[in-house]
C-alpha atoms as a PDB file:
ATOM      1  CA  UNK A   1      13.229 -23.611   1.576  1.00  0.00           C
ATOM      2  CA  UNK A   2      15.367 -24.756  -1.672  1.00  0.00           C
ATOM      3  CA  UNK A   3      15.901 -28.465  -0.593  1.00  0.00           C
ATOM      4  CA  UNK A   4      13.445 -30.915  -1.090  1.00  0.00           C
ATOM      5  CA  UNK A   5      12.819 -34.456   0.250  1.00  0.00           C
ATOM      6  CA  UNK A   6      14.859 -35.948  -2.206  1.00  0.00           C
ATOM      7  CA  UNK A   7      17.575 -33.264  -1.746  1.00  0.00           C
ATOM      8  CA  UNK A   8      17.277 -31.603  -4.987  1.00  0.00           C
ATOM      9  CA  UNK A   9      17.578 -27.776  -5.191  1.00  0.00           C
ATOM     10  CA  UNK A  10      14.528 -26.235  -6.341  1.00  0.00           C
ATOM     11  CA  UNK A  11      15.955 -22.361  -6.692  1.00  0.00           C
ATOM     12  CA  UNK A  12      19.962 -21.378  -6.943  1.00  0.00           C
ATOM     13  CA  UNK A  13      19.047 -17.935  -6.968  1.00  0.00           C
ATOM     14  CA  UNK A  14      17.503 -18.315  -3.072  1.00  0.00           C
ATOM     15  CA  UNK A  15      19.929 -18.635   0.362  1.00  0.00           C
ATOM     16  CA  UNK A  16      19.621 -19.154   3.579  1.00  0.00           C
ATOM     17  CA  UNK A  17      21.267 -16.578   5.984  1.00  0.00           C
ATOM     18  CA  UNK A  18      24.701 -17.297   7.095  1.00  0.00           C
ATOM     19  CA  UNK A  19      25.602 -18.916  10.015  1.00  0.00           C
ATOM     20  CA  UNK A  20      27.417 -16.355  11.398  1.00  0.00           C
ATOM     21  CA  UNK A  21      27.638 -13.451  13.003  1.00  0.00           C
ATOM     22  CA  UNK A  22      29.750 -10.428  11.426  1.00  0.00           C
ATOM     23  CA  UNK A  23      32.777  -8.987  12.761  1.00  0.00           C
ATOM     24  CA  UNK A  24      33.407  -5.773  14.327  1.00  0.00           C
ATOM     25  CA  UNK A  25      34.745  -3.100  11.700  1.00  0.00           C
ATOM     26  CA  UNK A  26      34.840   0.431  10.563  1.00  0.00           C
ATOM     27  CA  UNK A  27      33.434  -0.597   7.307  1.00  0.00           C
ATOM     28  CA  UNK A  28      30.404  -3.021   5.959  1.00  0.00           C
ATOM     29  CA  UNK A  29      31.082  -6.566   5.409  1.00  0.00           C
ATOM     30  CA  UNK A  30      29.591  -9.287   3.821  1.00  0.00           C
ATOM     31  CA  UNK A  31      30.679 -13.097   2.601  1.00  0.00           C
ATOM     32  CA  UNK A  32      32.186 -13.705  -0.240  1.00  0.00           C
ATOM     33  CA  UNK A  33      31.946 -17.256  -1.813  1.00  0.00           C
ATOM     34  CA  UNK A  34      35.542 -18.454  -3.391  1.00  0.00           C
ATOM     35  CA  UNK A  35      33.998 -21.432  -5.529  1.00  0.00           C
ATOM     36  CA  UNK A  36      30.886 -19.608  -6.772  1.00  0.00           C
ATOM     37  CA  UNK A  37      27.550 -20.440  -4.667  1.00  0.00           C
ATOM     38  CA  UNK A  38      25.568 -21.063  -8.166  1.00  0.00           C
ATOM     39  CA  UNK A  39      28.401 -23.475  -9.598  1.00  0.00           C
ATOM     40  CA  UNK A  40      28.379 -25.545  -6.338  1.00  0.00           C
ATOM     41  CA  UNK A  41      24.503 -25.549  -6.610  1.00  0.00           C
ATOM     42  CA  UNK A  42      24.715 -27.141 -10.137  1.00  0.00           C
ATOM     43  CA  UNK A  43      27.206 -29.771  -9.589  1.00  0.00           C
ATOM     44  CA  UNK A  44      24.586 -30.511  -6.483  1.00  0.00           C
ATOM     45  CA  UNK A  45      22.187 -30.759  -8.520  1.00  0.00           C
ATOM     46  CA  UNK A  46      23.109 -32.992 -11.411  1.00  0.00           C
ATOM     47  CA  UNK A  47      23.956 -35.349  -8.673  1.00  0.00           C
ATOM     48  CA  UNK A  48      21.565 -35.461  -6.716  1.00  0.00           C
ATOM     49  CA  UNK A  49      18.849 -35.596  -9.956  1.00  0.00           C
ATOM     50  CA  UNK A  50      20.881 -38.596 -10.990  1.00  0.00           C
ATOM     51  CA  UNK A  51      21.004 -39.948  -7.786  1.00  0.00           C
ATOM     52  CA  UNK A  52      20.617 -43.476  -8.718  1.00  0.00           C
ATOM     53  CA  UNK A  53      23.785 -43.455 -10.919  1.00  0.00           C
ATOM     54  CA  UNK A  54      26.271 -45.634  -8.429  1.00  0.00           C
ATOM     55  CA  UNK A  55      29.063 -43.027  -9.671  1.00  0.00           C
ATOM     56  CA  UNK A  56      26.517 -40.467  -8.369  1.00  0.00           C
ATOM     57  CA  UNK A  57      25.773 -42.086  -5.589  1.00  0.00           C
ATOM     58  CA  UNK A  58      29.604 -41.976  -4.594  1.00  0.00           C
ATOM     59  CA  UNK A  59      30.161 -38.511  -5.196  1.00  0.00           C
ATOM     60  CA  UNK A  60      27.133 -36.850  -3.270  1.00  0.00           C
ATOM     61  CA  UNK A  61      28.801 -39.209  -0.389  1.00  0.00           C
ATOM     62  CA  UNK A  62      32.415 -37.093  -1.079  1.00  0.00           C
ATOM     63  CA  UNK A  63      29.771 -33.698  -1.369  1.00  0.00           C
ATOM     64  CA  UNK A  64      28.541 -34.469   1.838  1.00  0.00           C
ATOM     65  CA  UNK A  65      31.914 -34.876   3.745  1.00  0.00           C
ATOM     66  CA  UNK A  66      32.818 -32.034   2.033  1.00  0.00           C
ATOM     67  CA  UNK A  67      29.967 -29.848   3.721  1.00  0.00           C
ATOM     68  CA  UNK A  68      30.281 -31.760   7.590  1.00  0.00           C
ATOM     69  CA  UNK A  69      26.690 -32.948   6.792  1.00  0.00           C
ATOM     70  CA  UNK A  70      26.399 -36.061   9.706  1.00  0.00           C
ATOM     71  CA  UNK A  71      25.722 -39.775   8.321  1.00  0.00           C
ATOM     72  CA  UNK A  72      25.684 -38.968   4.538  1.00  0.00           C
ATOM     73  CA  UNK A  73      24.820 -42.364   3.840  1.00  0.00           C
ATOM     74  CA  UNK A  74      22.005 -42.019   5.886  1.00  0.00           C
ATOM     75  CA  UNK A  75      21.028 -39.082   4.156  1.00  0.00           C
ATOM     76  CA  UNK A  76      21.362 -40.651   1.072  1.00  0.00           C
ATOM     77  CA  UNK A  77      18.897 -43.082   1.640  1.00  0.00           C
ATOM     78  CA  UNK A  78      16.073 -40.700   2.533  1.00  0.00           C
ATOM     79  CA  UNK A  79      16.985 -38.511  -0.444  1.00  0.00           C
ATOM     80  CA  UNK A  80      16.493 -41.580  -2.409  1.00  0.00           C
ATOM     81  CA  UNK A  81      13.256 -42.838  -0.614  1.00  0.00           C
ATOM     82  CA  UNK A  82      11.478 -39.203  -1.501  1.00  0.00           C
ATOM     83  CA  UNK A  83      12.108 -38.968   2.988  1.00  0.00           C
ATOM     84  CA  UNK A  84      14.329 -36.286   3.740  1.00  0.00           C
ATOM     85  CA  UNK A  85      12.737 -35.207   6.532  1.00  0.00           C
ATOM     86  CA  UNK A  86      12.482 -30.662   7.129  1.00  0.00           C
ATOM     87  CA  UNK A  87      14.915 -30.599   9.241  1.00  0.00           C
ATOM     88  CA  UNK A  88      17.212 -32.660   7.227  1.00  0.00           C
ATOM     89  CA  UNK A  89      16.767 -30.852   4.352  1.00  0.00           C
ATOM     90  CA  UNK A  90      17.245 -27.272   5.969  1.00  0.00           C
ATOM     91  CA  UNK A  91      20.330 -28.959   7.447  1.00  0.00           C
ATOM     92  CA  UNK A  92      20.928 -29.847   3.915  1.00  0.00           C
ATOM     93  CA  UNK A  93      20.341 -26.347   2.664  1.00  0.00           C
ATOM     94  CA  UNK A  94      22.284 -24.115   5.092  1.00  0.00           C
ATOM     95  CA  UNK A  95      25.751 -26.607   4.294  1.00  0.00           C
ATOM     96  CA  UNK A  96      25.383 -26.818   1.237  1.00  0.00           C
ATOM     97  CA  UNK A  97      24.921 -23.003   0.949  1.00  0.00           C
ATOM     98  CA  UNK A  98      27.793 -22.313   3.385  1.00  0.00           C
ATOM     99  CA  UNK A  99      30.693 -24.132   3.739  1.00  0.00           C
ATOM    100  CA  UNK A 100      33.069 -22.735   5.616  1.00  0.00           C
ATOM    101  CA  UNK A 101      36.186 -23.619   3.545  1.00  0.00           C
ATOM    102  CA  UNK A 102      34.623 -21.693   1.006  1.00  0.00           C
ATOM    103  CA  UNK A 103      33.890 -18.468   2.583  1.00  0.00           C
ATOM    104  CA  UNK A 104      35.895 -15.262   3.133  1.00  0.00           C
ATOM    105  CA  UNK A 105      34.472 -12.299   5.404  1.00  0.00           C
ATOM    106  CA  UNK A 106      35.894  -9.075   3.743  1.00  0.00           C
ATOM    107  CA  UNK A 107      34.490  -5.269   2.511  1.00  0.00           C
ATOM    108  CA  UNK A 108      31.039  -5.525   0.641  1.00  0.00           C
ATOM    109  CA  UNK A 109      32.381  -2.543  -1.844  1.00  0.00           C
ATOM    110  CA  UNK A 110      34.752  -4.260  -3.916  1.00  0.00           C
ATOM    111  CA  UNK A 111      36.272  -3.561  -7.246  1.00  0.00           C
ATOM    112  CA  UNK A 112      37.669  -6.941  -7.880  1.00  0.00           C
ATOM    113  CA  UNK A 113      34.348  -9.100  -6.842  1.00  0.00           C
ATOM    114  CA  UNK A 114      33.864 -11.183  -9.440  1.00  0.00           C
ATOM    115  CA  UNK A 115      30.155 -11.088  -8.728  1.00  0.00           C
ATOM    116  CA  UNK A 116      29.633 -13.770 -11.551  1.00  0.00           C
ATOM    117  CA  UNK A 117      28.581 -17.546 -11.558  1.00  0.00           C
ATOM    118  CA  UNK A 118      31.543 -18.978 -13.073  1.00  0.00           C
ATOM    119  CA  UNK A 119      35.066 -17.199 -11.452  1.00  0.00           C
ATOM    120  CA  UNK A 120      37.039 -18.357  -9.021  1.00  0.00           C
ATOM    121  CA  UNK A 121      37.678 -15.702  -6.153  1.00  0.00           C
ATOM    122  CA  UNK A 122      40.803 -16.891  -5.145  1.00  0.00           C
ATOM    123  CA  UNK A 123      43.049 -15.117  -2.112  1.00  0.00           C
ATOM    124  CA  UNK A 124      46.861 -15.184  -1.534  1.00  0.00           C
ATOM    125  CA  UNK A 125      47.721 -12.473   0.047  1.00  0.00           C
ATOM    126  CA  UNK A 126      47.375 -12.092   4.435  1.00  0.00           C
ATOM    127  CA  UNK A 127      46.644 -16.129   4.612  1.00  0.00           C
ATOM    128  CA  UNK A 128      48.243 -18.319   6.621  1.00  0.00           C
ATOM    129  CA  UNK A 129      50.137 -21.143   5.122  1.00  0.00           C
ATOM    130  CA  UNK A 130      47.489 -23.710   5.591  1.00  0.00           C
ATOM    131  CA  UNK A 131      45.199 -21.093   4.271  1.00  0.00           C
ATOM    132  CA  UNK A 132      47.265 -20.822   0.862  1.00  0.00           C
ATOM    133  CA  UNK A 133      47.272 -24.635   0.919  1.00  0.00           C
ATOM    134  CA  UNK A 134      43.614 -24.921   1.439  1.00  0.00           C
ATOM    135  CA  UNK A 135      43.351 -22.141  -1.824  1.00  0.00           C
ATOM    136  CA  UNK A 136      45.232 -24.100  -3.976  1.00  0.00           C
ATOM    137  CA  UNK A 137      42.876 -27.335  -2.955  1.00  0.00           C
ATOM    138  CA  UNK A 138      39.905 -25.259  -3.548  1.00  0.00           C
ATOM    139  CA  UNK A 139      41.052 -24.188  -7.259  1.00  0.00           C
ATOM    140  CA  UNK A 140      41.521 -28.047  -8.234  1.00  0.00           C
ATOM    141  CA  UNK A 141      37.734 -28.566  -6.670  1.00  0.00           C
ATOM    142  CA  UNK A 142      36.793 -25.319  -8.898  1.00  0.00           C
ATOM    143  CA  UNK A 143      38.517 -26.694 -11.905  1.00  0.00           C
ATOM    144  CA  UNK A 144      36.614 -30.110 -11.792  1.00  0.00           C
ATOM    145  CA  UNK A 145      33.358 -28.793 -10.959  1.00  0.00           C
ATOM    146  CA  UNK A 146      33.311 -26.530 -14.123  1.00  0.00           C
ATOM    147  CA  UNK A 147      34.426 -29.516 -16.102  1.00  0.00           C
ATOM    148  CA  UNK A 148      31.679 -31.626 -14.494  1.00  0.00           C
ATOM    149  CA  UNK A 149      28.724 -28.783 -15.146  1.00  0.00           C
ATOM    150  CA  UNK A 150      30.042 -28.193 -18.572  1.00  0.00           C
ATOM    151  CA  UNK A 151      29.994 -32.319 -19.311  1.00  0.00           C
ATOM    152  CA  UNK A 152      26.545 -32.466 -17.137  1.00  0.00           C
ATOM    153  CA  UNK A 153      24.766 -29.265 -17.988  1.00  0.00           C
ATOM    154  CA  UNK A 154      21.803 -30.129 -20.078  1.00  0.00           C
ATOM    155  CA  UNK A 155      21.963 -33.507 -20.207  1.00  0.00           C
ATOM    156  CA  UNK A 156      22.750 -36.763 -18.844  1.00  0.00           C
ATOM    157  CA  UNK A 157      25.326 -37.046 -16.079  1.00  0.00           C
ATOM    158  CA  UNK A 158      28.058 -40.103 -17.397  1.00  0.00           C
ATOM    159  CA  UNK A 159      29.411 -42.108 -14.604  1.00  0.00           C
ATOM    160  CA  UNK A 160      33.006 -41.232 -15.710  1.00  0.00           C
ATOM    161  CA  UNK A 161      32.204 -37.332 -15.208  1.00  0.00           C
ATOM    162  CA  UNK A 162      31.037 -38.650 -11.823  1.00  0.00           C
ATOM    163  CA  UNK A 163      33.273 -40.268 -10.564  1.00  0.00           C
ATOM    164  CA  UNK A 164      36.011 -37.195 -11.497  1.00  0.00           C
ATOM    165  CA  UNK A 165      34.305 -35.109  -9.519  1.00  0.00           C
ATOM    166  CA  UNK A 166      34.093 -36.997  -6.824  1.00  0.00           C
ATOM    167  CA  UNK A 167      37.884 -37.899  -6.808  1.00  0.00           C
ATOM    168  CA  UNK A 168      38.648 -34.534  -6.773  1.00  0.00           C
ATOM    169  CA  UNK A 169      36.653 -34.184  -3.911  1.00  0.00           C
ATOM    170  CA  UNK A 170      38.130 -36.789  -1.959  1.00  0.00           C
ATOM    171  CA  UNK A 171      41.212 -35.478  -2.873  1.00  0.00           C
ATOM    172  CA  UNK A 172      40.900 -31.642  -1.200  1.00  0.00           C
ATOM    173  CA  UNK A 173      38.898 -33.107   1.863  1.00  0.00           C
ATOM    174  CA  UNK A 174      40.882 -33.482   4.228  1.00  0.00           C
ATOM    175  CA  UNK A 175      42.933 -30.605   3.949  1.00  0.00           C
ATOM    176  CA  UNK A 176      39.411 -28.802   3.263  1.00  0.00           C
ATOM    177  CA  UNK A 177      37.225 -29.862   6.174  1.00  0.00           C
ATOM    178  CA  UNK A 178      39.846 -28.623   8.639  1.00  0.00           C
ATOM    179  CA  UNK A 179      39.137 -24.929   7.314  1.00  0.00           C
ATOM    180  CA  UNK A 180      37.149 -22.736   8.815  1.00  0.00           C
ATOM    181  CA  UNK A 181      35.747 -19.275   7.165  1.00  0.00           C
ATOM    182  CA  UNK A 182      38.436 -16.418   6.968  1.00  0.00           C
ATOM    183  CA  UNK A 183      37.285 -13.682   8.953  1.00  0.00           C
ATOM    184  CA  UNK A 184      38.054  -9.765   8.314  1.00  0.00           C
ATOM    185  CA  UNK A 185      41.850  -8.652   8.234  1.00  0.00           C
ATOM    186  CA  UNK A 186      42.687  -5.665   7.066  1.00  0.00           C
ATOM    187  CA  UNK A 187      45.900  -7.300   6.218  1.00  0.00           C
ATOM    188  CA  UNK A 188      44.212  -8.603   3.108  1.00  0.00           C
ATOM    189  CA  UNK A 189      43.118  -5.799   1.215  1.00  0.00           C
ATOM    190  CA  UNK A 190      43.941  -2.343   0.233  1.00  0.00           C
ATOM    191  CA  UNK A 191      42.100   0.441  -0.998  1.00  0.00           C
ATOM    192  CA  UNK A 192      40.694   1.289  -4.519  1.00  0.00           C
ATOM    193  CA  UNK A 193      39.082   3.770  -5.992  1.00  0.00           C
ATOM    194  CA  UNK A 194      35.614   3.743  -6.627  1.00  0.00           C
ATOM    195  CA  UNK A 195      34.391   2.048 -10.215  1.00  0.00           C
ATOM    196  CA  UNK A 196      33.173   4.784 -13.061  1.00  0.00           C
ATOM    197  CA  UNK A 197      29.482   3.491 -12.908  1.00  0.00           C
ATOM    198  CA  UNK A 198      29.685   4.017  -8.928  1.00  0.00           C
ATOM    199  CA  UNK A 199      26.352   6.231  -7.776  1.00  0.00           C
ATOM    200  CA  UNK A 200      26.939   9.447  -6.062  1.00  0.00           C
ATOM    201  CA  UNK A 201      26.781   7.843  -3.167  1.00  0.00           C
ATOM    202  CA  UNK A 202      28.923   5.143  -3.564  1.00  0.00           C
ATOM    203  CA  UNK A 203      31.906   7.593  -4.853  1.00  0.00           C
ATOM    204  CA  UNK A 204      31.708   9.070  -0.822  1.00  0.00           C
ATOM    205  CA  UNK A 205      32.792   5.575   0.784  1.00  0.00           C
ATOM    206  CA  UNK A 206      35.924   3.229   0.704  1.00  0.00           C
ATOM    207  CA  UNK A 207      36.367   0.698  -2.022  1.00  0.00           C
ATOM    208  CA  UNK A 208      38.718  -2.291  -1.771  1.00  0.00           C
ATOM    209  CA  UNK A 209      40.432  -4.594  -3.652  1.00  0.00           C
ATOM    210  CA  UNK A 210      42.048  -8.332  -2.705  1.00  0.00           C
ATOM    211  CA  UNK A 211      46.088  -7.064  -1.789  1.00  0.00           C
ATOM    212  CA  UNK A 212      48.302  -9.247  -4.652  1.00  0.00           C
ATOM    213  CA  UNK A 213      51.270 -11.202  -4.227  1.00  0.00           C
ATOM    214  CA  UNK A 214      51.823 -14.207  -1.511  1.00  0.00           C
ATOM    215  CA  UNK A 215      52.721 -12.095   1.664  1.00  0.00           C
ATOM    216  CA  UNK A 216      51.964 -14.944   4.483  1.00  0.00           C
ATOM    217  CA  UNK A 217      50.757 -14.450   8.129  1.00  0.00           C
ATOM    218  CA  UNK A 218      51.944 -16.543  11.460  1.00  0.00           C
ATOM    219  CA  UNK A 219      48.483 -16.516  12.365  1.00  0.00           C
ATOM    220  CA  UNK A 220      45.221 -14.582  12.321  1.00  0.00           C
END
């Protein structure tokens, strides 16, 4: 468990399994995270360790429509009383580790995966066109959560760093709360060859790579 009862994050580097079951393909999948999990974690963080801050207070509310979470003033309130009950806090933990605005199912041998705590892995290729709108809202959330860990990292969170966050925030929810995760299409990606520092065994199987350009879909 990386919640506690005050809803502060105790390890970044620990997840909870993802809610969902894998698709059906020829090749192994996994879920990749557009807005990096760690820089999400961070930005939770600083908030919720300055809970107290009214700015704060008003944009772990917009983090908490952001991730579905029911009655986040409620949960507020038992974050702030030390009472976050376990099930409220692996609740916590599971949305805040998986939102599923934020998640694309696709090949787990990439050559393009960022696999870094601070790059956006954005998609435009094989999306819908509410999917490329939802991409473009999660890029401004990406944007102002780098600006807000960079301003908060280390320090003291100011209310004005706050509250840009959190208008941000209100900003892509609507528009982000309607998305669900993207699930495997082919559609999206093409083949690549394997990296230079690829084992022996990872030279024998498929590598992929996000397709470029803005090619959109009717549906998926």
């Amino acid at each position: 468990m990386s919640i506690d009862a005050r809803g502060c994050c105790s390890d970044k580097n620990v997840r909870p399994p993802a809610p969902w079951k894998k698709s059906d393909a020829k090749i192994n999948l996994t879920w990749h995270h557009l807005i990096p999990y760690a820089m999400m974690f961070d930005c939770w963080e600083a908030l919720a360790r300055n809970q107290k801050l009214g700015k704060c207070q008003v944009a772990l509310q917009s983090y908490l429509r952001l991730v579905k979470a029911e009655n986040p003033r409620a949960i507020l309130r038992s974050m702030e009383a030390g009472s976050l009950s376990f099930a409220a806090q692996e609740d916590l933990w599971r949305r805040l580790a998986w939102p599923a605005w934020n998640i694309v199912e696709g090949p787990s041998k990439r050559t393009d995966d960022p696999k870094d705590n601070h790059s956006l892995d954005e998609f435009t290729s094989g999306l819908t066109i509410s999917e490329f709108n939802r991409q473009r809202k999660i890029k401004d959330l990406f944007l102002a959560i780098r600006i807000f860990n960079e301003a908060s990292g280390g320090g003291p969170v100011s209310e004005n760093a706050a509250q840009g966050v959190a208008n941000v925030m209100n900003n892509a929810e609507r528009t982000l709360v309607a998305g669900d995760v993207i699930r495997y299409r082919p559609i999206m990606w093409a083949e690549s060859k394997p990296p230079l520092n690829a084992s022996l065994d990872d030279q024998k199987v498929k590598w992929w790579k996000k397709k470029s350009g803005s090619k959109f879909i009717d549906r998926p």
